[in-house]
PDB file of N, CA and C in Angstrom:
ATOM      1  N   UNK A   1      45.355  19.413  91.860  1.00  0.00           N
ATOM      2  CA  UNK A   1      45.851  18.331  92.689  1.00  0.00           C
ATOM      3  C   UNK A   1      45.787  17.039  91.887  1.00  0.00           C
ATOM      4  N   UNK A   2      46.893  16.300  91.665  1.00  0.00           N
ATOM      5  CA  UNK A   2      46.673  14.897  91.069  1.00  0.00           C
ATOM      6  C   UNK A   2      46.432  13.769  92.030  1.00  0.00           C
ATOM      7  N   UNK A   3      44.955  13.874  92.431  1.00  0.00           N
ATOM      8  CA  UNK A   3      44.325  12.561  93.109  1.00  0.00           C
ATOM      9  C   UNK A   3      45.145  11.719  93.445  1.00  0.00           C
ATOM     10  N   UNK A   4      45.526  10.716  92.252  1.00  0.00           N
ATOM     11  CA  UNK A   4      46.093   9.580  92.021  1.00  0.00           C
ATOM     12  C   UNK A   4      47.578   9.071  92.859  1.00  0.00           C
ATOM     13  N   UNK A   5      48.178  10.614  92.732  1.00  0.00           N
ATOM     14  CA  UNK A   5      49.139  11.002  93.096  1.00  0.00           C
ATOM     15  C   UNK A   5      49.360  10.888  94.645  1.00  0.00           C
ATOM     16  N   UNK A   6      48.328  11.782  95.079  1.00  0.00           N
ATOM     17  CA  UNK A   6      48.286  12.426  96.343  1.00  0.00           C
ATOM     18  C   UNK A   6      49.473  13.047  96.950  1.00  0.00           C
ATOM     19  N   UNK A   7      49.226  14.262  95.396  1.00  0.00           N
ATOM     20  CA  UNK A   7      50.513  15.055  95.006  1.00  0.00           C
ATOM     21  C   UNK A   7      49.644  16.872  95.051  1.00  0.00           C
ATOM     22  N   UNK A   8      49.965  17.620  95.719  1.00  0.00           N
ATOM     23  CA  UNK A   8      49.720  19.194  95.237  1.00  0.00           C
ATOM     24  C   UNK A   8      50.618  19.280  94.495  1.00  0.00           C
ATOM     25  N   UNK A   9      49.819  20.502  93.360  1.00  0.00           N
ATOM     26  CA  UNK A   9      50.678  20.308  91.936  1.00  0.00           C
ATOM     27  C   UNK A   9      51.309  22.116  91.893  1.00  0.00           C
ATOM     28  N   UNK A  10      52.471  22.680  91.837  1.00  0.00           N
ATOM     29  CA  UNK A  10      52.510  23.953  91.496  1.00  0.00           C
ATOM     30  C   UNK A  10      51.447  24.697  90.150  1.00  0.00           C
ATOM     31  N   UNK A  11      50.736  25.668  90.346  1.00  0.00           N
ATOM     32  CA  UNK A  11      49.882  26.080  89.670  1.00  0.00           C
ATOM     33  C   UNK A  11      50.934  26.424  88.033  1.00  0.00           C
ATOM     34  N   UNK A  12      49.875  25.987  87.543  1.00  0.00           N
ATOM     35  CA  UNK A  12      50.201  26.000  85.854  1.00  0.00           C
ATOM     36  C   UNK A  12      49.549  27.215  85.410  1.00  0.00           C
ATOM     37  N   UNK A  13      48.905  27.915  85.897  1.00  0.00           N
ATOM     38  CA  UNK A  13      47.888  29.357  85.955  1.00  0.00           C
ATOM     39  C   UNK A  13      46.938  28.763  84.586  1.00  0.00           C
ATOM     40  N   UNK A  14      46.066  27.610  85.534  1.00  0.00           N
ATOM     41  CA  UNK A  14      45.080  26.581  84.515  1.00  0.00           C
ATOM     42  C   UNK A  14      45.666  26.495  82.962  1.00  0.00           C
ATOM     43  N   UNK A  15      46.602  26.244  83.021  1.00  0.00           N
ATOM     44  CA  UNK A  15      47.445  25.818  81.698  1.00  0.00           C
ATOM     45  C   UNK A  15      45.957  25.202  80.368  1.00  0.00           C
ATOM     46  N   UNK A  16      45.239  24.500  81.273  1.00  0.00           N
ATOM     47  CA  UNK A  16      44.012  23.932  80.286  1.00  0.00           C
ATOM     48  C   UNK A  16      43.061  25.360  79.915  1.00  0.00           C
ATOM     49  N   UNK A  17      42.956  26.148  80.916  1.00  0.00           N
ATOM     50  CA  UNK A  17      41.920  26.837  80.537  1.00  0.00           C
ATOM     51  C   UNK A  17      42.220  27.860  79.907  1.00  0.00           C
ATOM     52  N   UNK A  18      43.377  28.662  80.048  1.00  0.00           N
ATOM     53  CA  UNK A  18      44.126  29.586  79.415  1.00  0.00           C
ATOM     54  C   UNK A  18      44.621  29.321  78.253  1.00  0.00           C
ATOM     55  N   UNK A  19      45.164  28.176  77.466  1.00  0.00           N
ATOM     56  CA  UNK A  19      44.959  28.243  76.700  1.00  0.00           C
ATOM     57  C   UNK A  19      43.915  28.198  75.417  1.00  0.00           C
ATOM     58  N   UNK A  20      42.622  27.803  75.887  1.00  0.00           N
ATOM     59  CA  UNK A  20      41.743  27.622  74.836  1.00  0.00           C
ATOM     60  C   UNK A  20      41.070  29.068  75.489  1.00  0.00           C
ATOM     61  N   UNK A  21      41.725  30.039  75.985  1.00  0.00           N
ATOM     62  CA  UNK A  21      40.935  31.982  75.602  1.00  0.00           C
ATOM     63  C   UNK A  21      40.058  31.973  77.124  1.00  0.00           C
ATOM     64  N   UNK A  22      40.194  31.042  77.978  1.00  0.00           N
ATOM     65  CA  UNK A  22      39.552  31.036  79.508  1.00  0.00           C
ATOM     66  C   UNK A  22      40.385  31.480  80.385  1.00  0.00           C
ATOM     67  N   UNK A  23      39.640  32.459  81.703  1.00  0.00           N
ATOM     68  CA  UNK A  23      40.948  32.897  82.681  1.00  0.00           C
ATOM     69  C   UNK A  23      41.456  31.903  83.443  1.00  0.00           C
ATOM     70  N   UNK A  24      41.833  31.786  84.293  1.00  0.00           N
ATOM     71  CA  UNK A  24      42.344  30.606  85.273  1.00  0.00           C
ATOM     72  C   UNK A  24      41.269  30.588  86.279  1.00  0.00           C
ATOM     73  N   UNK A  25      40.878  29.502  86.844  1.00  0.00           N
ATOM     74  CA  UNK A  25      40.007  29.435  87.517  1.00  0.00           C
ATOM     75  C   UNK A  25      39.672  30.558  88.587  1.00  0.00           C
ATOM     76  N   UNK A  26      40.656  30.743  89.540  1.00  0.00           N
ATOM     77  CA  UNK A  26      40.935  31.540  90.795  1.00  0.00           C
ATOM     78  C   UNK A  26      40.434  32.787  90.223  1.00  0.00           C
ATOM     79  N   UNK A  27      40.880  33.301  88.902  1.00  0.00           N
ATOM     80  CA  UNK A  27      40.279  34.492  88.622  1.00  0.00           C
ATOM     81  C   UNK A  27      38.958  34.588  88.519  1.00  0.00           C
ATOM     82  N   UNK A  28      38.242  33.773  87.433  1.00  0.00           N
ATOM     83  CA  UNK A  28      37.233  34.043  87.235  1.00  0.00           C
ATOM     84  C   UNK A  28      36.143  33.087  88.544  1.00  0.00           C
ATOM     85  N   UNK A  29      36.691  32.872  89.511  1.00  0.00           N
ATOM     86  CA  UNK A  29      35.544  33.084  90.763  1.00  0.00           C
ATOM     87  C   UNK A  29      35.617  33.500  92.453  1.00  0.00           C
ATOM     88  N   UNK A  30      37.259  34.377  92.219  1.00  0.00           N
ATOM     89  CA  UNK A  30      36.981  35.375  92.694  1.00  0.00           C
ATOM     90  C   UNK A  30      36.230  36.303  93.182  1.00  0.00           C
ATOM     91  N   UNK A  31      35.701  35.999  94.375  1.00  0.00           N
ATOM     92  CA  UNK A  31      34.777  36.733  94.824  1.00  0.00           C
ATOM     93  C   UNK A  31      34.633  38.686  94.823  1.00  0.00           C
ATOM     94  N   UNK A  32      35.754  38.607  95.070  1.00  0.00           N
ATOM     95  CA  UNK A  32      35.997  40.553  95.398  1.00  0.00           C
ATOM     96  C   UNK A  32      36.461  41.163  94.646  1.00  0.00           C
ATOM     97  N   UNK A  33      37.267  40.084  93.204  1.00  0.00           N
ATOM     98  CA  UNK A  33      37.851  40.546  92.107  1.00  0.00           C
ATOM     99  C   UNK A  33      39.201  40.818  92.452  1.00  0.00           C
ATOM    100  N   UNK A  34      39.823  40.022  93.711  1.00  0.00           N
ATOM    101  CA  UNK A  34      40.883  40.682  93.693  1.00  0.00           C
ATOM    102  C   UNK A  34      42.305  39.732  92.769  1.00  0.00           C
ATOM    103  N   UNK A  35      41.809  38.872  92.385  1.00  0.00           N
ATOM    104  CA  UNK A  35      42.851  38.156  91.301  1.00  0.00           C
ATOM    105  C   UNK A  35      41.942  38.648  89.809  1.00  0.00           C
ATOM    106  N   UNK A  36      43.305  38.955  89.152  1.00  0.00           N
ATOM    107  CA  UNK A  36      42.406  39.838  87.649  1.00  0.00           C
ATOM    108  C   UNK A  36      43.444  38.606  87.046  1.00  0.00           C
ATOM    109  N   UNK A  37      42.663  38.477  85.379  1.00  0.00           N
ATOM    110  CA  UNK A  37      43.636  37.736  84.598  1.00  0.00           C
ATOM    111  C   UNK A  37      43.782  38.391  83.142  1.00  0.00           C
ATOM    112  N   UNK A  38      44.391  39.578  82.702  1.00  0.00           N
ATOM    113  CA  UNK A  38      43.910  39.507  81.203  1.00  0.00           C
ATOM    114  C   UNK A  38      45.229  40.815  81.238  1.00  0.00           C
ATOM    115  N   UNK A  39      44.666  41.713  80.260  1.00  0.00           N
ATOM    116  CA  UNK A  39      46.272  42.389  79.860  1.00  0.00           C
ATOM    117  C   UNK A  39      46.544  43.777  80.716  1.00  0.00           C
ATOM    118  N   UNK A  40      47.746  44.160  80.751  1.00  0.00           N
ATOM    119  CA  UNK A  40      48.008  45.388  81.413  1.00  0.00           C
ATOM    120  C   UNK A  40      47.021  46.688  81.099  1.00  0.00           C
ATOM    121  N   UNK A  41      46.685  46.557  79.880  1.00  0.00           N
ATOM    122  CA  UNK A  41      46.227  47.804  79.468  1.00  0.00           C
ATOM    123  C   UNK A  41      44.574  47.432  79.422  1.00  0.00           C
ATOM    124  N   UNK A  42      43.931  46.262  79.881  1.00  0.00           N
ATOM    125  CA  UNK A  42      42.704  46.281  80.286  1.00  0.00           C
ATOM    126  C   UNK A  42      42.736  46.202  81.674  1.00  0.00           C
ATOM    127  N   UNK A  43      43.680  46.039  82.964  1.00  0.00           N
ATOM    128  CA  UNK A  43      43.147  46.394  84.250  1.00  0.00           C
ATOM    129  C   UNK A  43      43.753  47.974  84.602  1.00  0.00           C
ATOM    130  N   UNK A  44      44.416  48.680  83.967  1.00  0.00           N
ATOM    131  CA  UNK A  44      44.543  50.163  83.816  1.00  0.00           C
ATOM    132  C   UNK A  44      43.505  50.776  83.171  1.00  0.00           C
ATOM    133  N   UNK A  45      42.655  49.993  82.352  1.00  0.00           N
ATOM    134  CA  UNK A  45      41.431  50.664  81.723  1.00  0.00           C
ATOM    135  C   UNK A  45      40.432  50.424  83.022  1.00  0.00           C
ATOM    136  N   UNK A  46      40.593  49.808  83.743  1.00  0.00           N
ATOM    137  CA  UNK A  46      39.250  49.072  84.646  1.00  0.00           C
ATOM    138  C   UNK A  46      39.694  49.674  85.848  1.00  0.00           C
ATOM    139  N   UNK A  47      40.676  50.155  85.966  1.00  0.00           N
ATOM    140  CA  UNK A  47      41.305  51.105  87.560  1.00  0.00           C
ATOM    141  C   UNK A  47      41.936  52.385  87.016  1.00  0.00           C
ATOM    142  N   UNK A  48      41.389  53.548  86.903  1.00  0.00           N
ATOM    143  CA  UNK A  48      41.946  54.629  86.409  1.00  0.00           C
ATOM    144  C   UNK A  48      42.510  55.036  86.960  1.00  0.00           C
ATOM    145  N   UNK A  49      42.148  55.324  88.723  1.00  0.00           N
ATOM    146  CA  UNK A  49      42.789  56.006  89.783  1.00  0.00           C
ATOM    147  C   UNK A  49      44.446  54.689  90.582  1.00  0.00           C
ATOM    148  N   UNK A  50      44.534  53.837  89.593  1.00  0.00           N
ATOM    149  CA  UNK A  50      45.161  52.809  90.445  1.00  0.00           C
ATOM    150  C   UNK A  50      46.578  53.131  89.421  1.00  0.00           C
ATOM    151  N   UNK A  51      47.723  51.930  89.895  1.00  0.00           N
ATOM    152  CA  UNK A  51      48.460  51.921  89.225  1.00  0.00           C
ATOM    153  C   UNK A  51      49.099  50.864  89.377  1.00  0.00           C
ATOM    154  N   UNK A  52      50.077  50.050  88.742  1.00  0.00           N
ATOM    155  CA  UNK A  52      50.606  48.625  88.965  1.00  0.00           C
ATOM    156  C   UNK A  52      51.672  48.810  89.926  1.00  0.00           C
ATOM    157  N   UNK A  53      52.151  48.436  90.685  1.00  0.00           N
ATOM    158  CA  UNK A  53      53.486  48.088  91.494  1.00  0.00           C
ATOM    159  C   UNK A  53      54.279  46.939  91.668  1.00  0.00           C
ATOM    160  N   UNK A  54      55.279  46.620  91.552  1.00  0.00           N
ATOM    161  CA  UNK A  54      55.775  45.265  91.321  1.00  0.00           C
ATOM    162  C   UNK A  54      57.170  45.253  92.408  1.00  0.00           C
ATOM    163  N   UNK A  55      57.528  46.507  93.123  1.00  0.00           N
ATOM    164  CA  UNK A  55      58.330  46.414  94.033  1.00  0.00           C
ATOM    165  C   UNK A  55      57.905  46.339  95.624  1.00  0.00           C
ATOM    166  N   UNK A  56      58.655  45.425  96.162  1.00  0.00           N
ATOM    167  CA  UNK A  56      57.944  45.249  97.431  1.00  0.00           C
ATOM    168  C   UNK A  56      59.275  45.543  98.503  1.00  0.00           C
ATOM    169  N   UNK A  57      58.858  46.408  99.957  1.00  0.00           N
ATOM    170  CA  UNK A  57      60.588  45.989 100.729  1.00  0.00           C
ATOM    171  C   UNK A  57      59.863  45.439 102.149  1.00  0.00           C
ATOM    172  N   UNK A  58      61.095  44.782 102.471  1.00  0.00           N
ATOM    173  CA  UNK A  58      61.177  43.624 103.599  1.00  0.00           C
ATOM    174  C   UNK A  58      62.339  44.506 104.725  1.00  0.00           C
ATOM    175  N   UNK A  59      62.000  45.087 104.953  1.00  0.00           N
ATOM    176  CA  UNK A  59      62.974  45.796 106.365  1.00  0.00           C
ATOM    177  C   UNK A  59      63.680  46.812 105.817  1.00  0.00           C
ATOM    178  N   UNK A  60      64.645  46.337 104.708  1.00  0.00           N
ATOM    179  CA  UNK A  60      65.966  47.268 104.381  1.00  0.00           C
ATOM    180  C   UNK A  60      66.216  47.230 102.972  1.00  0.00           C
ATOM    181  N   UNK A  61      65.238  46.066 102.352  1.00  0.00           N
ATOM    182  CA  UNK A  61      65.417  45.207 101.309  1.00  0.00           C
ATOM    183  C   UNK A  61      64.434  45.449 100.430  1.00  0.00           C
ATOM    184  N   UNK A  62      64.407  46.043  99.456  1.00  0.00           N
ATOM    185  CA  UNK A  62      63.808  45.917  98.483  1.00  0.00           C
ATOM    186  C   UNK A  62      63.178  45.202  96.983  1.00  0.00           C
ATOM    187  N   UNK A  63      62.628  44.550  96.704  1.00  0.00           N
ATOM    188  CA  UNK A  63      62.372  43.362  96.243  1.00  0.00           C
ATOM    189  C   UNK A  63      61.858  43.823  94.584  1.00  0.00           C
ATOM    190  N   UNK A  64      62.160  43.705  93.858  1.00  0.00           N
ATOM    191  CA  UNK A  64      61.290  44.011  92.167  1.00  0.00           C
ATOM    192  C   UNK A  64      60.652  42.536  91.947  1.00  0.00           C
ATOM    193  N   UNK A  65      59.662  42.376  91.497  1.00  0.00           N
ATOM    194  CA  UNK A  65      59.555  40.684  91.133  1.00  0.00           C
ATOM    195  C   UNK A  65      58.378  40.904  90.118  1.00  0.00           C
ATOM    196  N   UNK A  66      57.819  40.054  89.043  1.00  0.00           N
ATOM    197  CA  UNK A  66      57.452  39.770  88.286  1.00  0.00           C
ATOM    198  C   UNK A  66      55.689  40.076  88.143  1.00  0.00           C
ATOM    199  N   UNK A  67      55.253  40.006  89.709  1.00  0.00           N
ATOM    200  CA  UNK A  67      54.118  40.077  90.884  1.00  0.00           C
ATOM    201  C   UNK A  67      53.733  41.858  90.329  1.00  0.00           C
ATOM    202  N   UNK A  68      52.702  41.712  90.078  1.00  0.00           N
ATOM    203  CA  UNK A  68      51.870  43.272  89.844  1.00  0.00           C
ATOM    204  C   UNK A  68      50.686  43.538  90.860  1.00  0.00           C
ATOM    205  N   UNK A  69      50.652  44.502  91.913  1.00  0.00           N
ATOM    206  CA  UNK A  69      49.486  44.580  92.801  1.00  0.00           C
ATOM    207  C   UNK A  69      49.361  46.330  92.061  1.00  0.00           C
ATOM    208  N   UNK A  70      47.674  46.386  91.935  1.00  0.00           N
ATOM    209  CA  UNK A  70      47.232  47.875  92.000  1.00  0.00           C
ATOM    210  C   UNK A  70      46.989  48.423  93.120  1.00  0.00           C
ATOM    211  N   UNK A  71      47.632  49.318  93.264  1.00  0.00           N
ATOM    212  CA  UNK A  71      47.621  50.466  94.319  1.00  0.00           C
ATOM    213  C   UNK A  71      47.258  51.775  93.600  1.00  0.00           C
ATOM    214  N   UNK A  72      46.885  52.901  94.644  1.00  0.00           N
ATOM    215  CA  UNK A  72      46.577  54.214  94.721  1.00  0.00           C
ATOM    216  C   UNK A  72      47.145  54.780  93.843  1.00  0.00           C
ATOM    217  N   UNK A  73      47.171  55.746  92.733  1.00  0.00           N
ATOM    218  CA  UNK A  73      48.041  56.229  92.513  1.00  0.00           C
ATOM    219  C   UNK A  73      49.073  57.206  93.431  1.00  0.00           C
ATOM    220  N   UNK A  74      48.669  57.708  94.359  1.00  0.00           N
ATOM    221  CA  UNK A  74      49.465  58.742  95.327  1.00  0.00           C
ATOM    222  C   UNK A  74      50.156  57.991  96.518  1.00  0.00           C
ATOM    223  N   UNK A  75      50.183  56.298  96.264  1.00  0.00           N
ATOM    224  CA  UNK A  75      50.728  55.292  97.199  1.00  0.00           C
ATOM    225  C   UNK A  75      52.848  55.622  96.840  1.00  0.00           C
ATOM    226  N   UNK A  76      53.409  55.016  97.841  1.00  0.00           N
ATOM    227  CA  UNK A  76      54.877  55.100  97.337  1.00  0.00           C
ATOM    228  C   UNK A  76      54.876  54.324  96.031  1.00  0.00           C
ATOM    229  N   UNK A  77      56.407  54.412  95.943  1.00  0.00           N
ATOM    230  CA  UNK A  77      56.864  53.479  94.648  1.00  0.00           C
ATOM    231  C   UNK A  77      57.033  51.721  95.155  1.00  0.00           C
ATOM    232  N   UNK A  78      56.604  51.553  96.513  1.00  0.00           N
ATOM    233  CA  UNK A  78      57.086  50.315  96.902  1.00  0.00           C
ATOM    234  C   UNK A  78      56.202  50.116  97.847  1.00  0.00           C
ATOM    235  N   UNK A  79      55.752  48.436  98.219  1.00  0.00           N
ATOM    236  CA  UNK A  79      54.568  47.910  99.096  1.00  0.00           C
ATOM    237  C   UNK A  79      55.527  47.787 100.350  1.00  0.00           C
ATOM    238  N   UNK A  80      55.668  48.579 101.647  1.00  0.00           N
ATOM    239  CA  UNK A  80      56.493  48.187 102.887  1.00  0.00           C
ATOM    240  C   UNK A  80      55.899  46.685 103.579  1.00  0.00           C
ATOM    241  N   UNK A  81      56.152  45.760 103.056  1.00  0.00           N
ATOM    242  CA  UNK A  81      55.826  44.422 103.376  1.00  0.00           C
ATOM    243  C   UNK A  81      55.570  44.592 105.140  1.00  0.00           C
ATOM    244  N   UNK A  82      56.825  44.542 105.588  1.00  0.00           N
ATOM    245  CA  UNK A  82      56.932  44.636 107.382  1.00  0.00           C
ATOM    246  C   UNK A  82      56.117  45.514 107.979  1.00  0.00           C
ATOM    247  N   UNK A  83      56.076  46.854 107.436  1.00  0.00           N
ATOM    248  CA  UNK A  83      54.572  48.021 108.302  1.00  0.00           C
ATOM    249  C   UNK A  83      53.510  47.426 108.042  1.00  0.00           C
ATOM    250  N   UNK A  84      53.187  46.690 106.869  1.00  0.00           N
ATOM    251  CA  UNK A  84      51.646  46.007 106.843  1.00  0.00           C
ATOM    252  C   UNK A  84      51.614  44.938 107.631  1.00  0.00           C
ATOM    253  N   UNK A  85      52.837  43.904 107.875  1.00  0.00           N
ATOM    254  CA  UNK A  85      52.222  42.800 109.072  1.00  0.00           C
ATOM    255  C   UNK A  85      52.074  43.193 110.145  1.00  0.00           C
ATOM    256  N   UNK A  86      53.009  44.682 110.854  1.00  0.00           N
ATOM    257  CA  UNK A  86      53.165  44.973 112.047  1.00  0.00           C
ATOM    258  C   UNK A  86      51.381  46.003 112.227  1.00  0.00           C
ATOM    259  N   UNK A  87      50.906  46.398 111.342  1.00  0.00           N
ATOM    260  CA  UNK A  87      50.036  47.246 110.915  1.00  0.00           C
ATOM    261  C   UNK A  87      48.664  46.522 112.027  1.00  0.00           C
ATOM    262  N   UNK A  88      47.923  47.808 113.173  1.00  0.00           N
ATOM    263  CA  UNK A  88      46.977  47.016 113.384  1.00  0.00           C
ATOM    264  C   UNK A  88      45.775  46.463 112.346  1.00  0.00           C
ATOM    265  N   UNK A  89      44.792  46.052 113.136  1.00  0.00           N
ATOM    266  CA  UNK A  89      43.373  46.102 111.898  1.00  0.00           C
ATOM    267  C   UNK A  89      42.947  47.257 111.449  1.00  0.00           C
ATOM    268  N   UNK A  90      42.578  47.165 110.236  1.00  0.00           N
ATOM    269  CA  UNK A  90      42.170  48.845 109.941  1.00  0.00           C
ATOM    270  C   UNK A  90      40.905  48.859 110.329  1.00  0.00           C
ATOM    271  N   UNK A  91      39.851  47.699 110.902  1.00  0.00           N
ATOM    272  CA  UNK A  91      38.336  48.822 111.003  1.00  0.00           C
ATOM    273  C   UNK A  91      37.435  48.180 110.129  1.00  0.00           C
ATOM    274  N   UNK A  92      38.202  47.667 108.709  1.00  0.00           N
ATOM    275  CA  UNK A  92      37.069  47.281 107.276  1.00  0.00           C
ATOM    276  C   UNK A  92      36.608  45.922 107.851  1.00  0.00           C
ATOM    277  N   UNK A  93      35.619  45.824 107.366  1.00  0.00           N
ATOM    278  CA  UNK A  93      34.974  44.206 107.072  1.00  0.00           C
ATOM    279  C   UNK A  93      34.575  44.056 105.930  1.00  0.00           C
ATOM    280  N   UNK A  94      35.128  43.161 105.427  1.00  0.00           N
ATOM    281  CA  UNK A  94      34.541  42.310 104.359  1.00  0.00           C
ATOM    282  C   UNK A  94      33.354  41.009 104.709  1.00  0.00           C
ATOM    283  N   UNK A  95      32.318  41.147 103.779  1.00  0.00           N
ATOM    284  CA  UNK A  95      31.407  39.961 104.443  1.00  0.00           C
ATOM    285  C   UNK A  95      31.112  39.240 102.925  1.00  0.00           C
ATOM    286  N   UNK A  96      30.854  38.031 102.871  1.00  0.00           N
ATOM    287  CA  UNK A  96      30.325  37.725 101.635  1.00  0.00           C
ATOM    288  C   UNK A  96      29.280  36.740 102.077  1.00  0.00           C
ATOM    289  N   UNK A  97      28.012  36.672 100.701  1.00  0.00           N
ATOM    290  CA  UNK A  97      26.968  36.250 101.384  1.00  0.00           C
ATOM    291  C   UNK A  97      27.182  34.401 101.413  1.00  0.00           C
ATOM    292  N   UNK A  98      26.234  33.740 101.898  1.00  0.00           N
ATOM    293  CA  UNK A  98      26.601  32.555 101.718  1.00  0.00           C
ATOM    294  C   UNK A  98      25.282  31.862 100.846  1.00  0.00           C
ATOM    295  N   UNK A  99      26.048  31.443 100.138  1.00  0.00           N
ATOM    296  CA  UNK A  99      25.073  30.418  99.287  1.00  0.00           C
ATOM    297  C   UNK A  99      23.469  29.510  99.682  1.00  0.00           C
ATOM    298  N   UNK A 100      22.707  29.570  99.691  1.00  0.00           N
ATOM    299  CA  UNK A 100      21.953  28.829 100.649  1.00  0.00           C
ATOM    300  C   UNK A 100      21.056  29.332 101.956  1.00  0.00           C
ATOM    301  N   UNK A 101      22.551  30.579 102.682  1.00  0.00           N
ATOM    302  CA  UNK A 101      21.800  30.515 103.784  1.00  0.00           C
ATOM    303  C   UNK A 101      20.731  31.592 103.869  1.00  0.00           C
TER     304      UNK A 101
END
């Protein structure tokens, strides 16, 4: 965010920190690990049973985009965007502890 500005800035994916060999912030404090930052063939080393997916569909529509989520390997070839919003809760909880308390 540029303060000064009192401007939100589109992410540069920490343009400062990435380049001097640091992940981008969001990655490295990531609580659950679910933003990774580093190369294809080290989060395929770190998820054996997973696999990358980069196609997503929206009703009828199928989407390819640039965007890599790991999934199952025995998942489709594509994330059904619309069955997951319509999708009830599954049941999981996530809890994380809190600092302090």
């Amino acid at each position: 965010m540029k303060v000064e500005l009192e401007l939100m800035m589109k992410c540069d994916m920490c343009y400062d920190r990435t380049s001097v060999g640091k992940k981008p912030m969001c990655a490295s404090v990531c609580p659950s690990q679910a933003l990774f930052f580093g190369t294809r063939e080290k989060i395929e080393a770190l998820r054996p049973s997973a696999r990358p997916i980069n196609r997503f569909r929206f009703g009828e529509q199928v989407v390819t985009t640039k965007v890599h989520m790991m999934v199952p390997a025995t998942r489709p070839e594509y994330v059904d965007v619309t069955a997951a919003m319509e999708a009830g809760p599954t049941g999981r909880r996530v809890a994380l502890s809190v600092i302090g308390a």
